[in-house]
Protein backbone atom coordinates (compact mmCIF):
# COMPACT_ATOMS: atom_id res chain seq x y z
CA UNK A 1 -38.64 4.71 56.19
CA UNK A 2 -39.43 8.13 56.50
CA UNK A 3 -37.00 10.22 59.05
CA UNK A 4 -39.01 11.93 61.70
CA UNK A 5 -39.80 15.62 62.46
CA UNK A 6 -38.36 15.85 66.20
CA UNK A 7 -41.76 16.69 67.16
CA UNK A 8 -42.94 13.64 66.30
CA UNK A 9 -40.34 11.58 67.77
CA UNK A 10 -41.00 13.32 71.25
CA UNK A 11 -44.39 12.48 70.82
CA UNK A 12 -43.80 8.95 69.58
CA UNK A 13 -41.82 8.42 72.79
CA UNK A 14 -45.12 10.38 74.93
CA UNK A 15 -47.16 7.30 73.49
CA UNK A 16 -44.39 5.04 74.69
CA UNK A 17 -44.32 6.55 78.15
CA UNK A 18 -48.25 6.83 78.31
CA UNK A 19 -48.47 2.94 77.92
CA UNK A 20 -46.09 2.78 80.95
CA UNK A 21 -48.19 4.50 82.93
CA UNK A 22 -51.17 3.05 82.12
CA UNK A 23 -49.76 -0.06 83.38
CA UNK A 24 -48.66 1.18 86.88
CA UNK A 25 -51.70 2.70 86.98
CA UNK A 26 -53.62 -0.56 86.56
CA UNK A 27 -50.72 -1.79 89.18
CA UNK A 28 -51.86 0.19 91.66
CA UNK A 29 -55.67 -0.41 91.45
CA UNK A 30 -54.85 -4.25 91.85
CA UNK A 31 -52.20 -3.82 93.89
CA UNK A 32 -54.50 -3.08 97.27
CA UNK A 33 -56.20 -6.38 96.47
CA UNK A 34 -52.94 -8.83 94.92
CA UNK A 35 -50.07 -7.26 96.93
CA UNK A 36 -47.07 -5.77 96.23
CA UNK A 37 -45.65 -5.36 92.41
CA UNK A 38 -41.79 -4.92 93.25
CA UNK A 39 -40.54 -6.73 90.30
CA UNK A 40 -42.98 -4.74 87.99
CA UNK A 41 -41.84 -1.05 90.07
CA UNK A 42 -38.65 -1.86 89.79
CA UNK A 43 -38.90 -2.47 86.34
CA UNK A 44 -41.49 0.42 85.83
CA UNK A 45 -38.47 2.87 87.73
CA UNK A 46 -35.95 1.31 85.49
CA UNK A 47 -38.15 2.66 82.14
CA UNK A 48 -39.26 6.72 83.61
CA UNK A 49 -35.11 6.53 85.03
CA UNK A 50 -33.45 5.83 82.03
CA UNK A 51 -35.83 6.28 79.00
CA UNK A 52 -38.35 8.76 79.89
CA UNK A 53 -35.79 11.32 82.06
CA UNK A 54 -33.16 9.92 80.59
CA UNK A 55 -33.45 9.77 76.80
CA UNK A 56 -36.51 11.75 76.43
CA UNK A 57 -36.48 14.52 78.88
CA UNK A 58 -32.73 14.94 77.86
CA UNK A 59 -33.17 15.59 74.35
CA UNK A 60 -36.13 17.89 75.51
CA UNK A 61 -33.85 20.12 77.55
CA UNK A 62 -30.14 19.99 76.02
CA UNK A 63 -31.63 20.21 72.50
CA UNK A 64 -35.20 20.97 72.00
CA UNK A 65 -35.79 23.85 74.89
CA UNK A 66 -32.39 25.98 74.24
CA UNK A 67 -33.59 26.27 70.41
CA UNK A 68 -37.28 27.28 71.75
CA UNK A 69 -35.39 30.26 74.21
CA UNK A 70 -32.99 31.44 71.66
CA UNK A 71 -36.53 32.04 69.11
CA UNK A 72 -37.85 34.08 72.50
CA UNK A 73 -40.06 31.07 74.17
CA UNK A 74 -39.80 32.78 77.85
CA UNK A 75 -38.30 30.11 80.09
CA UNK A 76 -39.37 31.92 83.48
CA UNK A 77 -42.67 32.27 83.92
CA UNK A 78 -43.03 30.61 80.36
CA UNK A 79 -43.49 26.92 79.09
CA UNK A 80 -40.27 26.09 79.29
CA UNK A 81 -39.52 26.89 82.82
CA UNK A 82 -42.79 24.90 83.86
CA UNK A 83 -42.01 22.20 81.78
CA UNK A 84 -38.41 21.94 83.65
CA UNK A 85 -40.18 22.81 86.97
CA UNK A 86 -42.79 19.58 86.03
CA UNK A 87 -39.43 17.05 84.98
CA UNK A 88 -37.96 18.31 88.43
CA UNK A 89 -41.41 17.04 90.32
CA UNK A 90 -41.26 13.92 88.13
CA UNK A 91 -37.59 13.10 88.94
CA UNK A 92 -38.52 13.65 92.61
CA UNK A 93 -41.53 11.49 92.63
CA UNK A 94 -39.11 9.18 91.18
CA UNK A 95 -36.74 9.31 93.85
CA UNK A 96 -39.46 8.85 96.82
CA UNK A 97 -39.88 5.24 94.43
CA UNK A 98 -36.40 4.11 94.30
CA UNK A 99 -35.55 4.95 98.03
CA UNK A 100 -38.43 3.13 99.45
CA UNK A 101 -38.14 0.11 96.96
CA UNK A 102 -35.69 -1.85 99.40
CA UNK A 103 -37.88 -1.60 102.63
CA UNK A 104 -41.15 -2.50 100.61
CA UNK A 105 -39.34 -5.45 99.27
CA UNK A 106 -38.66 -6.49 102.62
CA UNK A 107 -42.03 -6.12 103.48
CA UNK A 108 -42.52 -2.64 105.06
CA UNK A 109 -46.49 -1.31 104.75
CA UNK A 110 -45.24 2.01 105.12
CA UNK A 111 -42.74 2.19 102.49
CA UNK A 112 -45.32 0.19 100.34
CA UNK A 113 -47.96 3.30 101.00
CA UNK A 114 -45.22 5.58 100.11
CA UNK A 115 -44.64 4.18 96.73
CA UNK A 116 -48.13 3.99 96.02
CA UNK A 117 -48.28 7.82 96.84
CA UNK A 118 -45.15 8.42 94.94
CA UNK A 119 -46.35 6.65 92.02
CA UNK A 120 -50.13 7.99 91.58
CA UNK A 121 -48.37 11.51 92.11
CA UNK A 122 -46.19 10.47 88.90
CA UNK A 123 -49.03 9.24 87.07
CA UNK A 124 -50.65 11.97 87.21
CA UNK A 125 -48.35 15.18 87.10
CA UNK A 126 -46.78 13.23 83.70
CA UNK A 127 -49.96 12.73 82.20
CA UNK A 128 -51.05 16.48 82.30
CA UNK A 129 -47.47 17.37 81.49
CA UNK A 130 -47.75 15.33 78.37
CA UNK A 131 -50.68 17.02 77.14
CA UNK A 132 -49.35 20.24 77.87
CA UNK A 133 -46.41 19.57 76.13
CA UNK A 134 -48.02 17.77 72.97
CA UNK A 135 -51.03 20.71 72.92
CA UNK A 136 -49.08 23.84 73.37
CA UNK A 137 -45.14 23.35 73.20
CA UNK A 138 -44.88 21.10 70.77
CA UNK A 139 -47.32 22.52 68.40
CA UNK A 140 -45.53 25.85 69.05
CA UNK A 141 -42.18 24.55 68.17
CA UNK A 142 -43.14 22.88 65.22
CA UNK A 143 -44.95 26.23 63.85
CA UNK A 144 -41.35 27.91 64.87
CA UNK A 145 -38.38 25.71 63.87
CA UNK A 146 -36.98 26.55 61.00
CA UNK A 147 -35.95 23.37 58.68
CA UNK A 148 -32.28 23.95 59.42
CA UNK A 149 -33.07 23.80 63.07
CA UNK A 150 -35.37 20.72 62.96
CA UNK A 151 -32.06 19.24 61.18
CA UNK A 152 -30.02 20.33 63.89
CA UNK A 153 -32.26 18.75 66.39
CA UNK A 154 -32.66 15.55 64.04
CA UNK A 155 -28.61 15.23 64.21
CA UNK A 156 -28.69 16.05 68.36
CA UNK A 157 -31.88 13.84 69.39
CA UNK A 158 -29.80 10.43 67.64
CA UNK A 159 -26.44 9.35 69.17
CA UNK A 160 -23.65 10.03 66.32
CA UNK A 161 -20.87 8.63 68.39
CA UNK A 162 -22.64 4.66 68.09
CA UNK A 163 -25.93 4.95 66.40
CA UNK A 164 -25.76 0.93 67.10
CA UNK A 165 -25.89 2.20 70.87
CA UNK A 166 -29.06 4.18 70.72
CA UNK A 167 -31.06 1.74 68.50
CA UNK A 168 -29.95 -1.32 70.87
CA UNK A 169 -31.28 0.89 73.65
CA UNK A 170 -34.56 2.30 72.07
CA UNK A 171 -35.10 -1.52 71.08
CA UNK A 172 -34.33 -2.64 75.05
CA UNK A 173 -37.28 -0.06 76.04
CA UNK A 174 -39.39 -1.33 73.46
CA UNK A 175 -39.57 -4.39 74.82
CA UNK A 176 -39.46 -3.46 78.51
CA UNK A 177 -42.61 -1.34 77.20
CA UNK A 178 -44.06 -4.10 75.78
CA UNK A 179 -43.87 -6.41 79.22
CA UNK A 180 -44.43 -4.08 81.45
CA UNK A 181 -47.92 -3.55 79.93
CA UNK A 182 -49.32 -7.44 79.44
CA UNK A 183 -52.64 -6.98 80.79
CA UNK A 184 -53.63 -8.70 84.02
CA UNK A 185 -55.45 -11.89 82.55
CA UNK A 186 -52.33 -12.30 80.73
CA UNK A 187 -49.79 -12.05 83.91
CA UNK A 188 -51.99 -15.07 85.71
């Protein structure tokens, strides 16, 4: 199998995450009609927590956006910074979510509202963020990095210290991904 240009592993995963919230969206259309998803949110928080900020926004921003600002990709007022500004708004979107998850599990209309505001904020500052990033930062970087640099970011995006670890937990989003998007004829 052919190793991957980082590029096109961060987009790879922006397919990944664009399936996720294609599914909440659909969640939230149905929701006003079925009631409230909290197994599917919960599970929908787990994914954007720990794969999409965690894995993928990390390797963005400890490996992929310091190699962009030392070639002279401005970070205020530039892409970068609004990309970081953008993973800030996401994280706090995220947030709103997790802290009203208890009360709308125990049945609270207002904390159920609140996710539902939360959430169609997510969807839809991540889905223009994705297209900025895969139209005009990404296709920047890969017209900049040099091959020793796309190396270096090959060697930072995987985990060195248990490759086992990384692949176990790329495999556990996978299939997350995978449930979390069943369409609704399906989940009846």
């Amino acid at each position: 199998m052919r190793e991957l240009h980082p590029v096109e592993e961060l987009m790879g995963e922006h397919r990944l995450i664009e399936r996720v919230l294609d599914a909440m969206e659909a969640r939230l259309n149905e929701a006003r009609s079925a009631g409230f998803p909290a197994e599917f949110f919960e599970q929908a928080l787990d994914f954007f927590v720990n794969f999409a900020d965690g894995r993928h926004h990390y390797k963005e921003e400890q490996a992929l956006f310091p190699v962009l600002r030392e070639k002279g990709v401005p970070v205020e007022g530039g892409p970068i910074g609004v990309m970081l500004h953008e993973h800030e708004q996401g994280r706090a979107c995220l947030k709103g979510i997790r802290e009203s998850l208890p009360a709308a599990r125990a049945g609270s209309a207002d904390a159920v509202e609140a996710i539902f505001a939360y959430a169609a904020e997510y969807v839809q500052m991540l889905r223009r963020h994705i297209w900025k990033e895969d139209n005009v930062l990404f296709r920047m970087a890969s017209q900049m990095l040099t091959s020793a640099e796309v190396e270096g970011l090959k060697s930072r995006f995987g985990d060195e210290s248990n490759p086992q670890l990384a692949d176990e937990a790329r495999g556990r989003y996978d299939a997350l991904v995978n449930k979390l998007t069943i369409p609704a004829q399906e989940r009846q």
